[in-house]
Protein backbone atom coordinates (compact mmCIF):
# COMPACT_ATOMS: atom_id res chain seq x y z
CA UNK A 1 0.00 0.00 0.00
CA UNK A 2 2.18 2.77 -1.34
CA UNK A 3 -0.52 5.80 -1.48
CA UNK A 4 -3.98 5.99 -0.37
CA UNK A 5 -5.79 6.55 3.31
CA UNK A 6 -4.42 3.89 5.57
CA UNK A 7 -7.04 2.76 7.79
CA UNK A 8 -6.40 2.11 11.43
CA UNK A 9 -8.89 -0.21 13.40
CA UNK A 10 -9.56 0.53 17.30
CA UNK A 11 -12.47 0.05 19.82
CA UNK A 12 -14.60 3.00 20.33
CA UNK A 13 -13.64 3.65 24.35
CA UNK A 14 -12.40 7.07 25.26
CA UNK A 15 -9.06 5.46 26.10
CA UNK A 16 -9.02 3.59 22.68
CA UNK A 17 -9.80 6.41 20.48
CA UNK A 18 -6.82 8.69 22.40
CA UNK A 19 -4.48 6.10 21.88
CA UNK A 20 -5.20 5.46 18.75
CA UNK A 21 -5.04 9.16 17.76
CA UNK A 22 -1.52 9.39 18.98
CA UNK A 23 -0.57 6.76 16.58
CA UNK A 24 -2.62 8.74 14.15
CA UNK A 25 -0.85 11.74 14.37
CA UNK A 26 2.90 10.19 13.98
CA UNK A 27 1.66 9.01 10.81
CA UNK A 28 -0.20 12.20 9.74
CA UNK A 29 3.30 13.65 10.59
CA UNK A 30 4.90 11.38 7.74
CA UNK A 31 2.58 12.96 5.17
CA UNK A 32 -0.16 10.12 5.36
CA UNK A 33 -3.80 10.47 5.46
CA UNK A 34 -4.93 8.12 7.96
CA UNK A 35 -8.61 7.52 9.11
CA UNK A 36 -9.46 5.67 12.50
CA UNK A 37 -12.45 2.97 12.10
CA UNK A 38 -13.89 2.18 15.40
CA UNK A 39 -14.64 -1.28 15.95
CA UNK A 40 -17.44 -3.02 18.38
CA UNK A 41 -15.69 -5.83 20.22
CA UNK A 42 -17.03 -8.66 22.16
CA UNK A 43 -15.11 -7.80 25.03
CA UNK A 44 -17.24 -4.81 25.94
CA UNK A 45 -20.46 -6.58 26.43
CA UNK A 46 -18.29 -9.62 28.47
CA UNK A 47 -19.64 -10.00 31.74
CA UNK A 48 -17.15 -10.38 34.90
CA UNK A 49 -17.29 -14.33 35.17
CA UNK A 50 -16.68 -14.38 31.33
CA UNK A 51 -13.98 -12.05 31.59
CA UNK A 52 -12.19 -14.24 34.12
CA UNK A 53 -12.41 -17.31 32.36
CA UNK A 54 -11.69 -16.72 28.90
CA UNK A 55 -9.77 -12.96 29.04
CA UNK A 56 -10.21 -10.22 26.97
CA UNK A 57 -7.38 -11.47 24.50
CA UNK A 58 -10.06 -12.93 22.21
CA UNK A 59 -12.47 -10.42 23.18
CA UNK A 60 -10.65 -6.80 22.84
CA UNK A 61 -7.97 -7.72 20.53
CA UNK A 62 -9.45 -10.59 18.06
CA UNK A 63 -12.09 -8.08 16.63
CA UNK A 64 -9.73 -5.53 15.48
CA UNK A 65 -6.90 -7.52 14.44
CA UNK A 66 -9.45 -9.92 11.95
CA UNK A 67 -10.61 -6.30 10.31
CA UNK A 68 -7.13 -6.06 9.34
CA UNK A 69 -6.49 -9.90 7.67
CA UNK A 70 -9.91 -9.43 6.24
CA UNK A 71 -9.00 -6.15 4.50
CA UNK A 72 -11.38 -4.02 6.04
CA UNK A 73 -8.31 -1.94 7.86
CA UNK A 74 -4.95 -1.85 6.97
CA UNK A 75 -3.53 -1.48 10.77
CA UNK A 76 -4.79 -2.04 14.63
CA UNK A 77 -4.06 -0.20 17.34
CA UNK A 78 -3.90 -2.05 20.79
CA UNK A 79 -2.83 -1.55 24.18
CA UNK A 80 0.20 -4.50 24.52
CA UNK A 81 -0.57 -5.74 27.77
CA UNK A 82 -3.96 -6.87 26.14
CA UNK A 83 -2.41 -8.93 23.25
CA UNK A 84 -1.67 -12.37 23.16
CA UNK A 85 1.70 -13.48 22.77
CA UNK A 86 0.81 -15.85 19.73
CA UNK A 87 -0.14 -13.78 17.22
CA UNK A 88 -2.70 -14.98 13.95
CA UNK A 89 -1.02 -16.22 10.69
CA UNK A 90 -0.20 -13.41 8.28
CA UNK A 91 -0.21 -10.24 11.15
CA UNK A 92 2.87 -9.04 12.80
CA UNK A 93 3.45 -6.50 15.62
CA UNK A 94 4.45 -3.61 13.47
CA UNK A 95 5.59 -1.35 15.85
CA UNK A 96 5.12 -0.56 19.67
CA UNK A 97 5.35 3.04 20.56
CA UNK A 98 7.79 5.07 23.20
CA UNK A 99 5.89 3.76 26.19
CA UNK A 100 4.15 5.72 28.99
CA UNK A 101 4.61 5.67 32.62
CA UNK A 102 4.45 1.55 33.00
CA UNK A 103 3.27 1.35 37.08
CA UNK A 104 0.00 1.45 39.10
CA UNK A 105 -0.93 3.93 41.39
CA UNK A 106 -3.65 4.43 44.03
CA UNK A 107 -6.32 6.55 43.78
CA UNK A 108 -8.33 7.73 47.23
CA UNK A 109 -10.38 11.18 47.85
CA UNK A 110 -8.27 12.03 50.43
CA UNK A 111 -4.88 11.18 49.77
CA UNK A 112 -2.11 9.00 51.13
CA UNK A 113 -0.32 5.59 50.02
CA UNK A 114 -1.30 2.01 50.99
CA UNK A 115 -0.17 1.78 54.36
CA UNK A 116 -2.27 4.74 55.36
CA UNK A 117 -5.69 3.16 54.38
CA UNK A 118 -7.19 2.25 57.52
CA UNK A 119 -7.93 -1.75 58.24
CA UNK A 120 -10.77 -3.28 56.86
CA UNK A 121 -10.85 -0.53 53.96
CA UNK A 122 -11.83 -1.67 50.55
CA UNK A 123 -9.57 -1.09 47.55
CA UNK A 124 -11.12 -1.82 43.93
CA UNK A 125 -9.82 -4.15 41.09
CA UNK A 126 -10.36 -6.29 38.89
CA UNK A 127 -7.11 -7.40 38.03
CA UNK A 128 -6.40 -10.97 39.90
CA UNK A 129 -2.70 -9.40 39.70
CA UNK A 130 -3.53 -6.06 41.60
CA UNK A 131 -5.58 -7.93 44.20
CA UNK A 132 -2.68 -10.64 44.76
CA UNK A 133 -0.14 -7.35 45.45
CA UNK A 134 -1.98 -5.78 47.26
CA UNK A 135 -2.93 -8.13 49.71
CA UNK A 136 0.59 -9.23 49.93
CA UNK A 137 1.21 -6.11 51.58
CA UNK A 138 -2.05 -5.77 53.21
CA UNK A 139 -3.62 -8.28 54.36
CA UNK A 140 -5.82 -6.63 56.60
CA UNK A 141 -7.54 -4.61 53.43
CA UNK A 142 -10.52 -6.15 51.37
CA UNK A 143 -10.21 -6.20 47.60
CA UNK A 144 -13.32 -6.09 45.37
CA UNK A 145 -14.06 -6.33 42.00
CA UNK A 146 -14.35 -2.96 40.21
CA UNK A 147 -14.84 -2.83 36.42
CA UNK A 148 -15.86 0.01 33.63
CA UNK A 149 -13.58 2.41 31.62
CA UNK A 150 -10.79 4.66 33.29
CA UNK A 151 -13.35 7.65 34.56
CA UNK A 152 -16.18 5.14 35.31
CA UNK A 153 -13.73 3.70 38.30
CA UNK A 154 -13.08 7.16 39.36
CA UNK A 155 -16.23 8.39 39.54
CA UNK A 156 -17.94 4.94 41.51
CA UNK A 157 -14.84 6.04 44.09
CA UNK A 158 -16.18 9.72 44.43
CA UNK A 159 -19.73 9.52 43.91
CA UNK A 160 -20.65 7.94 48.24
CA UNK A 161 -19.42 11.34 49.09
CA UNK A 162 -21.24 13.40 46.47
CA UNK A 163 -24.07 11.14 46.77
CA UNK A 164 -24.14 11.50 50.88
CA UNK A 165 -23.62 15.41 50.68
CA UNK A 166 -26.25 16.27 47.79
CA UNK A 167 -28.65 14.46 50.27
CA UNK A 168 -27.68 16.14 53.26
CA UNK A 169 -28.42 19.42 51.68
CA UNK A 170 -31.70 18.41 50.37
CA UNK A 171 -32.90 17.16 53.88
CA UNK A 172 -31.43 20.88 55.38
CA UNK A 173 -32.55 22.72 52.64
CA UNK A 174 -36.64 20.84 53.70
CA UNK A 175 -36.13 21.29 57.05
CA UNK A 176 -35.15 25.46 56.63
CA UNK A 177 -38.22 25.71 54.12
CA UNK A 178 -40.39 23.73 57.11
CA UNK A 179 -39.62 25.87 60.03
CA UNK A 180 -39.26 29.85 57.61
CA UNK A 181 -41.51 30.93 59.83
CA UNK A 182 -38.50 30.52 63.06
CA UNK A 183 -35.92 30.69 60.73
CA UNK A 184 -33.32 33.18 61.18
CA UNK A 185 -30.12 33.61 58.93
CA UNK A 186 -27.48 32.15 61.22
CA UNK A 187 -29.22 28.94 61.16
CA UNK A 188 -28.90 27.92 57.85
CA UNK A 189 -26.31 25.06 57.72
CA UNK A 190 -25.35 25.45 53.75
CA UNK A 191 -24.48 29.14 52.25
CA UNK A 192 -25.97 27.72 48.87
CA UNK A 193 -28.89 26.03 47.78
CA UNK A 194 -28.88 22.63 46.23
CA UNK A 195 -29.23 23.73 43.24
CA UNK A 196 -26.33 26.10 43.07
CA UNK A 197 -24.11 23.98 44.76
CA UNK A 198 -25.33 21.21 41.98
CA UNK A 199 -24.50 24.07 38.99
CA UNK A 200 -20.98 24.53 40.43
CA UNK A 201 -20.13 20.42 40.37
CA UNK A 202 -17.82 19.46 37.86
CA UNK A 203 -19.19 17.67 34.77
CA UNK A 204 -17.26 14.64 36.26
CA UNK A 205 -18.74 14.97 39.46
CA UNK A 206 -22.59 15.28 37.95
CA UNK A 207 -21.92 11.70 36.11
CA UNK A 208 -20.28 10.12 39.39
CA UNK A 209 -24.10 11.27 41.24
CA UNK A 210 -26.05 8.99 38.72
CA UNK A 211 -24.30 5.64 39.72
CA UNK A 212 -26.12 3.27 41.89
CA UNK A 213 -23.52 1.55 43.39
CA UNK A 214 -23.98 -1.52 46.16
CA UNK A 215 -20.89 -1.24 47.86
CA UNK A 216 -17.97 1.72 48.55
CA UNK A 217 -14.64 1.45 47.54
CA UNK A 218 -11.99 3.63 49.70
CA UNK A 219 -9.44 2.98 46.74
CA UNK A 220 -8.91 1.78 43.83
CA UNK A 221 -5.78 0.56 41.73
CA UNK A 222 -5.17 2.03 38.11
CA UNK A 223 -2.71 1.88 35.71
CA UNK A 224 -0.77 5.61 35.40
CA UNK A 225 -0.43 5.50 31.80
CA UNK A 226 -4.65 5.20 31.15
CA UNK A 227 -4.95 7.74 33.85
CA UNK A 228 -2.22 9.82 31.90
CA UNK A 229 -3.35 9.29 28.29
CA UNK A 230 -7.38 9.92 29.96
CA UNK A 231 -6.03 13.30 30.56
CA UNK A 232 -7.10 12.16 34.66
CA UNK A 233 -3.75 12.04 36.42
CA UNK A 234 -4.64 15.86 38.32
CA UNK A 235 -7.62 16.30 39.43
CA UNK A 236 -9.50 18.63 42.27
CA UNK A 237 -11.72 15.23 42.96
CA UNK A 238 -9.17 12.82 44.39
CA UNK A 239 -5.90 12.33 44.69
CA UNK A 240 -3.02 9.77 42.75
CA UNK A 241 -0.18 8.01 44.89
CA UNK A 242 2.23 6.14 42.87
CA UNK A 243 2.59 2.39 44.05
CA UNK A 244 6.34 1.22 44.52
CA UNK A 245 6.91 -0.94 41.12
CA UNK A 246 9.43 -3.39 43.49
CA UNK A 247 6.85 -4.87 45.22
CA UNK A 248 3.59 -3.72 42.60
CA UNK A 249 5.30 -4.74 39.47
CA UNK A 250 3.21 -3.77 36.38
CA UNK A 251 1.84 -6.42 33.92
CA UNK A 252 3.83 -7.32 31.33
CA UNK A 253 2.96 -4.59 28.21
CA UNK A 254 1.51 -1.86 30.35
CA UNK A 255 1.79 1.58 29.60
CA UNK A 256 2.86 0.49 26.06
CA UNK A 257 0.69 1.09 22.63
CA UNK A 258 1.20 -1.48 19.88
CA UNK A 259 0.17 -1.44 16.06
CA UNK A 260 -0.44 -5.02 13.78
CA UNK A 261 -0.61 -5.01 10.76
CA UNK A 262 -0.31 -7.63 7.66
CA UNK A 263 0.42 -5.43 4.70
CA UNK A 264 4.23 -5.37 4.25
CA UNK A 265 4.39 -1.72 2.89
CA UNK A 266 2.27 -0.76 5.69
CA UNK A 267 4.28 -2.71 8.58
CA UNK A 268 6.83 -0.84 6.72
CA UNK A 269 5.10 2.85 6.86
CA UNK A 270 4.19 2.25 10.83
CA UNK A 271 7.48 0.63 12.15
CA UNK A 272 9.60 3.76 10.39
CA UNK A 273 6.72 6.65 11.95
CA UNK A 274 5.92 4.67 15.37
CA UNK A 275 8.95 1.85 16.30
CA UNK A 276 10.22 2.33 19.98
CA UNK A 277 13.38 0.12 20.42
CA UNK A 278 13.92 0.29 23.98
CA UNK A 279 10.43 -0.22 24.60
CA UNK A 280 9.95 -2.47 21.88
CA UNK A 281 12.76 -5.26 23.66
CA UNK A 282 11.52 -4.08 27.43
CA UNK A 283 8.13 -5.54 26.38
CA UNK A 284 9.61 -8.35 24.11
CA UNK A 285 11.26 -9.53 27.55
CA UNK A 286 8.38 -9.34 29.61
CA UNK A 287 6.22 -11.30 26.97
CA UNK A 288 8.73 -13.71 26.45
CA UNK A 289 8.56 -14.35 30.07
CA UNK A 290 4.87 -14.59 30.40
CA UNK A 291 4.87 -16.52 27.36
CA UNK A 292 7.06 -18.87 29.24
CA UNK A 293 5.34 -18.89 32.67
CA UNK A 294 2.11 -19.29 30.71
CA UNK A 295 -0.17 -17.53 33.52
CA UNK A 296 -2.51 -15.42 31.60
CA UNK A 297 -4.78 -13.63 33.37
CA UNK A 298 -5.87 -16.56 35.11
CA UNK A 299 -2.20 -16.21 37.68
CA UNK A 300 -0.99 -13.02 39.20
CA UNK A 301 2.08 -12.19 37.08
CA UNK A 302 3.68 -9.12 37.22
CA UNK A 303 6.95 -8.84 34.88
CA UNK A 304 8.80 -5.76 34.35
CA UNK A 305 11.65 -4.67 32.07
CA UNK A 306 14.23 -1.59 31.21
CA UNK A 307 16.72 -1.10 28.87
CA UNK A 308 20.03 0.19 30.67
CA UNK A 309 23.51 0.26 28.80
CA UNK A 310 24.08 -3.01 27.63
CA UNK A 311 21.33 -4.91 30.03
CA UNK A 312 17.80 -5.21 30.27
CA UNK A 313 16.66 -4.93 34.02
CA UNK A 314 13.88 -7.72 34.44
CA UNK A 315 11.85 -7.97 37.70
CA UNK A 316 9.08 -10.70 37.80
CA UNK A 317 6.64 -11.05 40.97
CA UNK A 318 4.46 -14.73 40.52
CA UNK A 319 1.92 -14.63 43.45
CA UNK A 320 -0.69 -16.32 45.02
CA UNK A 321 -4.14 -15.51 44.67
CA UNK A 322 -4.31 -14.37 47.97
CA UNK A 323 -1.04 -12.89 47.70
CA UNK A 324 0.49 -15.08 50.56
CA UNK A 325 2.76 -16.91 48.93
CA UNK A 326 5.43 -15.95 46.01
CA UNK A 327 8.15 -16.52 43.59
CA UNK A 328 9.99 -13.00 42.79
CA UNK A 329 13.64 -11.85 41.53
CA UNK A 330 15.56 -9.72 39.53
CA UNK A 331 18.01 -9.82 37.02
CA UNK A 332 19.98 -8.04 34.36
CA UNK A 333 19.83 -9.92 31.20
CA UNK A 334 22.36 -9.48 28.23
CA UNK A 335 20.75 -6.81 25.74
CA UNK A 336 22.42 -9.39 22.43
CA UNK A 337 20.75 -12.29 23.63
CA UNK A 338 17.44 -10.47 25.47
CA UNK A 339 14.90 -12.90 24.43
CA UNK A 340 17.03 -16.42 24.99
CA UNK A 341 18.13 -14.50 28.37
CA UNK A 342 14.11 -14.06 29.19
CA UNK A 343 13.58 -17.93 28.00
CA UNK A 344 16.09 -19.15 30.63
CA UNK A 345 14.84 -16.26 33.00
CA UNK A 346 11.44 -17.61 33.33
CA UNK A 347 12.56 -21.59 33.23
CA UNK A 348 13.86 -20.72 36.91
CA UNK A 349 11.41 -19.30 38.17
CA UNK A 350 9.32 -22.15 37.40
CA UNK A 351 11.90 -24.60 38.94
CA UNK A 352 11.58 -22.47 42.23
CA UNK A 353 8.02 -22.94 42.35
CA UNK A 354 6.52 -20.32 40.10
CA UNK A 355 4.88 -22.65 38.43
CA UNK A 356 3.37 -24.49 41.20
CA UNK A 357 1.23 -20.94 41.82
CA UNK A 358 0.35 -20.61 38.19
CA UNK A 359 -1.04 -24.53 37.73
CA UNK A 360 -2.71 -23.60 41.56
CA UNK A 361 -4.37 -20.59 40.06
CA UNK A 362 -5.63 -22.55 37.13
CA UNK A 363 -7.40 -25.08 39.29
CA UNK A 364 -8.73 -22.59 41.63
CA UNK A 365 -10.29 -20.92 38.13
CA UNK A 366 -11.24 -24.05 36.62
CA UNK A 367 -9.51 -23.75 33.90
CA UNK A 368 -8.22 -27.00 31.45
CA UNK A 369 -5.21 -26.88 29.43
CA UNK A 370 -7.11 -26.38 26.65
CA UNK A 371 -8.69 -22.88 28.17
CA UNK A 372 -5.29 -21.64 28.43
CA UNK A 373 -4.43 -21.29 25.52
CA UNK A 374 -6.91 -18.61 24.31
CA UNK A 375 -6.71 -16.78 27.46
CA UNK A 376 -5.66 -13.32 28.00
CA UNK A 377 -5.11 -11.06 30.96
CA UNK A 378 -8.52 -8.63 31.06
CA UNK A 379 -7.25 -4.63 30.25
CA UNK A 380 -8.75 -2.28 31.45
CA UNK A 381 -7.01 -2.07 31.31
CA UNK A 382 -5.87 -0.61 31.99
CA UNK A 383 -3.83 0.22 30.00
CA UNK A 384 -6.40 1.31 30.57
CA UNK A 385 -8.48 -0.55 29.80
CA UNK A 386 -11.90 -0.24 30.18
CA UNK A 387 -8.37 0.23 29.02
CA UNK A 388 -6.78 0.94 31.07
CA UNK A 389 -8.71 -0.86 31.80
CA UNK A 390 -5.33 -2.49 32.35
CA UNK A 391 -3.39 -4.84 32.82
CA UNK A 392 -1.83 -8.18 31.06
CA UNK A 393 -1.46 -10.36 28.46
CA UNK A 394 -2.13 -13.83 27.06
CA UNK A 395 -0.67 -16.86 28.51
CA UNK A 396 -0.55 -18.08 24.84
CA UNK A 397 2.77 -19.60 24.04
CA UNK A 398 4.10 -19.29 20.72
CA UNK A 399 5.66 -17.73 17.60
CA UNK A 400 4.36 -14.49 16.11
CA UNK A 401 4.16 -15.12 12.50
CA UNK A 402 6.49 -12.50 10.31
CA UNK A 403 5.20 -14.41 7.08
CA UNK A 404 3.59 -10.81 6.01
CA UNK A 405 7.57 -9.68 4.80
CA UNK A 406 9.84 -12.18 4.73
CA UNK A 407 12.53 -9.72 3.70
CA UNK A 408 11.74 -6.95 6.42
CA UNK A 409 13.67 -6.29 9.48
CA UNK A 410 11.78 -8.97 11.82
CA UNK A 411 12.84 -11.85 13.65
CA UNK A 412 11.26 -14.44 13.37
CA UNK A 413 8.64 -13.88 16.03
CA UNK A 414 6.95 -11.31 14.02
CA UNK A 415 9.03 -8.08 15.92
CA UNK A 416 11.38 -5.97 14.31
CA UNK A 417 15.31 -7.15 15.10
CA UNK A 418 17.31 -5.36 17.73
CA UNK A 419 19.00 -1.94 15.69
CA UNK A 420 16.12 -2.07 13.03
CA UNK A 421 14.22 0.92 14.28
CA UNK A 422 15.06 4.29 13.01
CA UNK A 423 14.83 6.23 16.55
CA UNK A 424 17.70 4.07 18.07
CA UNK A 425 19.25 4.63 21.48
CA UNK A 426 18.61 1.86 24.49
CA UNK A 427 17.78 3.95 27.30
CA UNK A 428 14.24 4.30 27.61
């Protein structure tokens, strides 16, 4: 496809669309006429059981990535921790972008980290991986599920308090009208009426007072790249503590935006205008790992990775569903040999017992051998998914097919080699 409006295929959420008009943009920038189609995907009318058992691998990324091979789009934009790490015959990974702030963070009215939320509070997610680190380090907390895009999460945190006020000033407001007759000035408990206090709220804050919500959440845990890219990092309504990536490592992908595509002049077009190399073999690592692992989102897996020098930092948490038990460590892998390194990386883990908790959370899920391998870890993302809605990948194991150009610059796992992509450097 040498001329002509290249078509990129994305899901229609508010998180989607922004990501996908980044990618739009670096193209435009290249003097091409690009046009986003928004695609309906079976993931957004998933229910939460569904969700758990089968992931949103088949459900968030399938849709857009058949457009493509059928010829209805010419390229896909996806959040990375979303996509499986087998990809379809004939598509390749054609580029993943400079990547975004890759951690979680924790998001409460009032302010303060983890340790300052007071026992018994309830923090909100519906990542198995979230719950798991956050329950390693406290126990004492309750962790429910909390699903919907990036501002839908905020809001159900904020809306008990708007909710709870907006009545309090209705009752008042009744009782002053009641008693007008004994009412004197210095007994009115509100300066404004209901109405005007309503008129000054914050079109966020209106949409958090419709939700009918059957339980509270104190906090909830987010990816900082869909807050970021939501334009919802600062806000007046609540307040954003960054969560230590040691202990709350990220899922492998987050915080990263990737493109497929099948076309080689347009895997050609995208890699050239979009192609991040550090991030591109950060995330290559971490996949490779989970790939190896095989935990899906069905296993608490949180891997890690950063280019440095010559090395690729790796840090992989495996937990518990109840976050009481673990297999963690750290290690600097050679940057020549990154994906071998990642290979041999994760075959340890699982001889010291990593992958004793993955087949543990597999039978606590139900899930056969056969499940696993079409199952991805649900977005929200975050990445956003709900993208952030946010966080994972498949536990498919696999080779991405590079069949599209056999005489580009991929390896033979359908990503571009090492020193391929035009922006260079390895420190991300």
């Amino acid at each position: 496809m040498t001329t002509g409006t290249l078509r990129l295929a994305t899901r229609g959420s508010d998180l989607a669309l922004r990501q996908a008009a980044g990618v739009q943009e670096r193209l435009s920038s290249r003097r091409r006429d690009v046009e986003l189609v928004e695609v309906e995907t079976r993931g957004d009318k998933l229910d939460e059981e569904l969700i758990t058992r089968l992931g949103k691998t088949g459900a968030f990324v399938r849709a857009l990535d058949e457009r493509v091979l059928a010829g209805e789009a010419d390229a896909a934009v996806h959040s990375l921790k979303d996509m499986p790490t087998e990809m379809p015959e004939g598509l390749v990974v054609a580029a993943v972008g400079e990547r975004a702030p890759a951690g979680d963070v924790l998001v409460t009215r009032e302010g303060g980290d983890l340790a300052d939320l007071p026992r018994g509070s309830v923090v909100g997610t519906s990542s198995l991986r979230r719950k798991a680190q956050v329950l390693a380090e406290r126990p004492d907390l309750e962790v429910r599920p909390l699903r919907g895009n990036v501002d839908t999460r905020l809001q159900k945190l904020i809306a008990p308090d708007l909710q709870a006020e907006h009545e309090a000033r209705v009752e008042a407001e009744a009782d002053e009208k009641g008693d007008a007759a004994d009412f004197r000035e210095s007994d009115a408990e509100y300066e404004r009426s209901v109405e005007e206090w309503f008129d000054d709220l914050t079109d966020f804050e209106r949409r958090a007072m419709e939700f009918d919500l059957d339980h509270e959440y104190d906090a909830v845990v987010l990816a900082e790249a869909g807050l970021r890219r939501s334009d919802l990092f600062y806000r007046d309504e609540y307040e954003v503590e960054r969560l230590d990536r040691a202990s709350h490592v990220p899922a492998p992908g987050q915080g990263a935006v990737a493109v497929t595509a099948s076309d080689p002049e347009v895997v050609a077009a995208v890699r050239k205008a979009i192609d991040h190399e550090p991030t591109r073999v950060a995330t290559s690592v971490e996949r490779t790992v989970l790939a190896e692992l095989g935990g899906g989102c069905i296993a608490p897996i949180g891997v890690n990775a950063l280019v440095q020098g010559e090395h690729v930092k790796t840090r992989v948490r495996v937990l518990s569903a109840d976050g009481d038990t673990e297999v963690s460590a750290t290690r600097d892998l050679p940057l020549r040999t990154y994906r071998e390194a990642a290979a041999e990386f994760a075959a340890s883990l699982r001889e010291q017992g990593a992958a004793e908790l993955i087949a543990a959370a597999k039978r606590a899920a139900g899930e056969t051998d056969g499940d696993a391998d079409d199952a991805g870890e649900t977005p929200r993302d975050d990445d956003a998914s709900a993208d952030d809605t946010d966080d994972g990948a498949s536990d498919t194991d696999g080779d991405e097919d590079a069949s599209a150009d056999d005489t580009d610059d991929t390896d033979d796992d359908g990503w571009p080699e090492v020193g391929s992509s035009d922006t260079g450097g390895t420190e991300e």
